[in-house]
C-alpha atoms as a PDB file:
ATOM      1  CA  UNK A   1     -31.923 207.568 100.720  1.00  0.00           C
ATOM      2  CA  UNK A   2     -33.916 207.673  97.387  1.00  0.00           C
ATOM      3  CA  UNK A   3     -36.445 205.411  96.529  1.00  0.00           C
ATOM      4  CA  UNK A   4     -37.208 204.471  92.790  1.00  0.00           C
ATOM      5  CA  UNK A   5     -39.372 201.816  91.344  1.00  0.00           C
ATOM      6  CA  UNK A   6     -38.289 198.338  90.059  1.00  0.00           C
ATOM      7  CA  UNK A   7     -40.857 196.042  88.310  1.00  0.00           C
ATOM      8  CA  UNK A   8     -43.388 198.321  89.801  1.00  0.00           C
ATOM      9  CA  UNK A   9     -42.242 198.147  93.497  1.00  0.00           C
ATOM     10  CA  UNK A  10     -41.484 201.400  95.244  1.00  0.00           C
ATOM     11  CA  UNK A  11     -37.722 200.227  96.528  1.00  0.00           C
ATOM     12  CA  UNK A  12     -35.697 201.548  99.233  1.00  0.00           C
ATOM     13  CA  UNK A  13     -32.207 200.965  98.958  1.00  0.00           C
ATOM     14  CA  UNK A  14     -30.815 199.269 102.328  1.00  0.00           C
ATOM     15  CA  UNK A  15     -27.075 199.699 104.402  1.00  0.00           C
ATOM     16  CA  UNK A  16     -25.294 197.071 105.072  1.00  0.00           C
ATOM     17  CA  UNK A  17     -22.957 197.306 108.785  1.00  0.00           C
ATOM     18  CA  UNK A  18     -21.873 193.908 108.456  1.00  0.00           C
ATOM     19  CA  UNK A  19     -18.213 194.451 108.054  1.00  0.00           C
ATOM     20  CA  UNK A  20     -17.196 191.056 106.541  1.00  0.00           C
ATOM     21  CA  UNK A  21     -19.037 191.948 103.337  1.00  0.00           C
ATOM     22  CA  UNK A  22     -17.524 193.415 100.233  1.00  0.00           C
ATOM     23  CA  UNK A  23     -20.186 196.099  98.472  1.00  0.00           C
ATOM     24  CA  UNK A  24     -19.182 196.545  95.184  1.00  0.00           C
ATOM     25  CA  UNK A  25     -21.288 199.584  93.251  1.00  0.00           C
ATOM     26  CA  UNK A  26     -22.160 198.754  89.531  1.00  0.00           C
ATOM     27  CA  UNK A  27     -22.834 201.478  87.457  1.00  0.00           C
ATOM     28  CA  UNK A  28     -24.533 201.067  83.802  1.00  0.00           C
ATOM     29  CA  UNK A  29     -25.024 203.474  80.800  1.00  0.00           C
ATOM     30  CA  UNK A  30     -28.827 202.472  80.011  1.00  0.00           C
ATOM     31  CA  UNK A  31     -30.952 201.786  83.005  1.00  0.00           C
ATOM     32  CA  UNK A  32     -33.566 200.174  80.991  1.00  0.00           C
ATOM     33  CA  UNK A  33     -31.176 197.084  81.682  1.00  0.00           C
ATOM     34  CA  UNK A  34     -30.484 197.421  84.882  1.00  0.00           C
ATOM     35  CA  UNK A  35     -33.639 195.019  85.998  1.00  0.00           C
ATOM     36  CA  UNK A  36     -32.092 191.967  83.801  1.00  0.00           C
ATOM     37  CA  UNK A  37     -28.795 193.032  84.986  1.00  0.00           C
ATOM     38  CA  UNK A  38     -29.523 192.407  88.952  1.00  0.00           C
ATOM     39  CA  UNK A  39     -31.709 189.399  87.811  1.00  0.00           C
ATOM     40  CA  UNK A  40     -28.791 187.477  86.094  1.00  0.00           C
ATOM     41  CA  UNK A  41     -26.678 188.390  89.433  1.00  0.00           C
ATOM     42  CA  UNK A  42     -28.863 186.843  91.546  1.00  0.00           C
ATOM     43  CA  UNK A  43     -28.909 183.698  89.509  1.00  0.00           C
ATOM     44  CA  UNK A  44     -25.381 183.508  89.734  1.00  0.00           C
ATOM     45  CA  UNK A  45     -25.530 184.178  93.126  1.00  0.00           C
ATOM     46  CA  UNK A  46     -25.098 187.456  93.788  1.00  0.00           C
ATOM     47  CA  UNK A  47     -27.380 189.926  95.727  1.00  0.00           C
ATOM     48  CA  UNK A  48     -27.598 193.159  93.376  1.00  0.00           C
ATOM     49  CA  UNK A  49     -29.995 195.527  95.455  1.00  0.00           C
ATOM     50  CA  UNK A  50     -30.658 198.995  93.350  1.00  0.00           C
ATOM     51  CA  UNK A  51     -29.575 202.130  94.943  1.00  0.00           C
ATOM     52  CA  UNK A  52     -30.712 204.410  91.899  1.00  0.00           C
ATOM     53  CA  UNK A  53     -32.065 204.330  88.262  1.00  0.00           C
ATOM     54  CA  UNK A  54     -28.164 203.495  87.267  1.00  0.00           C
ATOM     55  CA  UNK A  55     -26.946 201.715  89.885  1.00  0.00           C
ATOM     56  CA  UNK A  56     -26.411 198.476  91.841  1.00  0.00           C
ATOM     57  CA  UNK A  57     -25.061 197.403  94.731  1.00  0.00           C
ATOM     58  CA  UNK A  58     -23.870 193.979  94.719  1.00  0.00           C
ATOM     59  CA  UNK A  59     -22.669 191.379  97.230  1.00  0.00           C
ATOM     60  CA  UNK A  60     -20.945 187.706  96.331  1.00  0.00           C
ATOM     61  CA  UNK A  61     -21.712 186.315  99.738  1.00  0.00           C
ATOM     62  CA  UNK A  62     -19.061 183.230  98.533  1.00  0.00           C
ATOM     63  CA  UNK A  63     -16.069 185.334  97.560  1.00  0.00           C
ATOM     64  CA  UNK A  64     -13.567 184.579 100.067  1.00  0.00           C
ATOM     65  CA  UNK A  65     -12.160 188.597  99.805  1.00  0.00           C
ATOM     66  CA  UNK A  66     -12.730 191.590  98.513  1.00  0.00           C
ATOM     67  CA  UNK A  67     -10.542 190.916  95.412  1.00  0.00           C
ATOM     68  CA  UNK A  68     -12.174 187.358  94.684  1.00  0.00           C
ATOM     69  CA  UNK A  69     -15.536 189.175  94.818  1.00  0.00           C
ATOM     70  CA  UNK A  70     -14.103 191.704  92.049  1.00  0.00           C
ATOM     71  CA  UNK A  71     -12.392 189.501  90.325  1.00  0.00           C
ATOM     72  CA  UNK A  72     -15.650 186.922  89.999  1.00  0.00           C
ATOM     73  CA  UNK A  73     -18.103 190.369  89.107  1.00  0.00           C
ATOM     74  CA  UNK A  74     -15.476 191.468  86.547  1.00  0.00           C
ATOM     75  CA  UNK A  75     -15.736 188.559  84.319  1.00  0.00           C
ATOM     76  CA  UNK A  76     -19.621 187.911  85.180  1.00  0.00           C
ATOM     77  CA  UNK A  77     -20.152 191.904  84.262  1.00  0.00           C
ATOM     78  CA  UNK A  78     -17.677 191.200  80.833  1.00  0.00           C
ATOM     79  CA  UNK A  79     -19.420 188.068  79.487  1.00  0.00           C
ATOM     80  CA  UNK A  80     -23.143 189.701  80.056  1.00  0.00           C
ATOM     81  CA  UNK A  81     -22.153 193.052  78.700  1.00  0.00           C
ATOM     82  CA  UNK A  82     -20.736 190.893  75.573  1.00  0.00           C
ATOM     83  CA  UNK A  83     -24.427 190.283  74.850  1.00  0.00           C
ATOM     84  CA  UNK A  84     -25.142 193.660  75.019  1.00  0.00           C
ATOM     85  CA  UNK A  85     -22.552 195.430  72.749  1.00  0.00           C
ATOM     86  CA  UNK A  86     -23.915 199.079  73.404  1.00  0.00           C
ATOM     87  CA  UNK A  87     -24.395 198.594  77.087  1.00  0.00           C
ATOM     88  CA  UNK A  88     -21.176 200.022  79.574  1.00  0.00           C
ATOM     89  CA  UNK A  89     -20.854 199.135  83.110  1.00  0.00           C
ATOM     90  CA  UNK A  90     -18.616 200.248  85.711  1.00  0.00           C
ATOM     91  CA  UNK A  91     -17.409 198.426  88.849  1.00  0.00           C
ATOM     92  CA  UNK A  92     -16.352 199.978  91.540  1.00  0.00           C
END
């Protein structure tokens, strides 16, 4: 896997085998925001752990399912990019 740097740490994106948790990939157009973008996630408790200079992947270890966990990122991921008018972001 790649490394790149956040906040000046060399990072190494981790694999998760635990079956019972729902990895959602969040992509965003300007990676100079993707720092604040995994901070806010974590304080609405979410782990965001970067697996490249574009890219997140998040867990909501209190979403019941998969489609609670989407359903909770989509509206977290539409109210912070309403902040940020010229920012996209994909969920997948």
């Amino acid at each position: 896997m790649e490394e790149f740097a956040v906040r000046g740490l060399r990072l190494k994106p981790q694999q998760t085998d635990n079956s019972r948790t729902t990895v959602m990939r969040i992509r965003i157009s300007d990676s100079a925001y993707l720092e604040e973008l995994a901070d806010d996630l974590l304080h609405g408790d979410c782990v965001a752990t970067p697996v490249a200079a574009d890219a997140l992947d998040v867990v909501h270890p209190y979403a019941r399912d998969r489609r609670e966990a989407l359903t909770e990122l989509r509206f977290f991921v539409r109210a912070w990019q309403a902040r940020r008018p010229g920012v996209h972001i994909q969920v997948n």
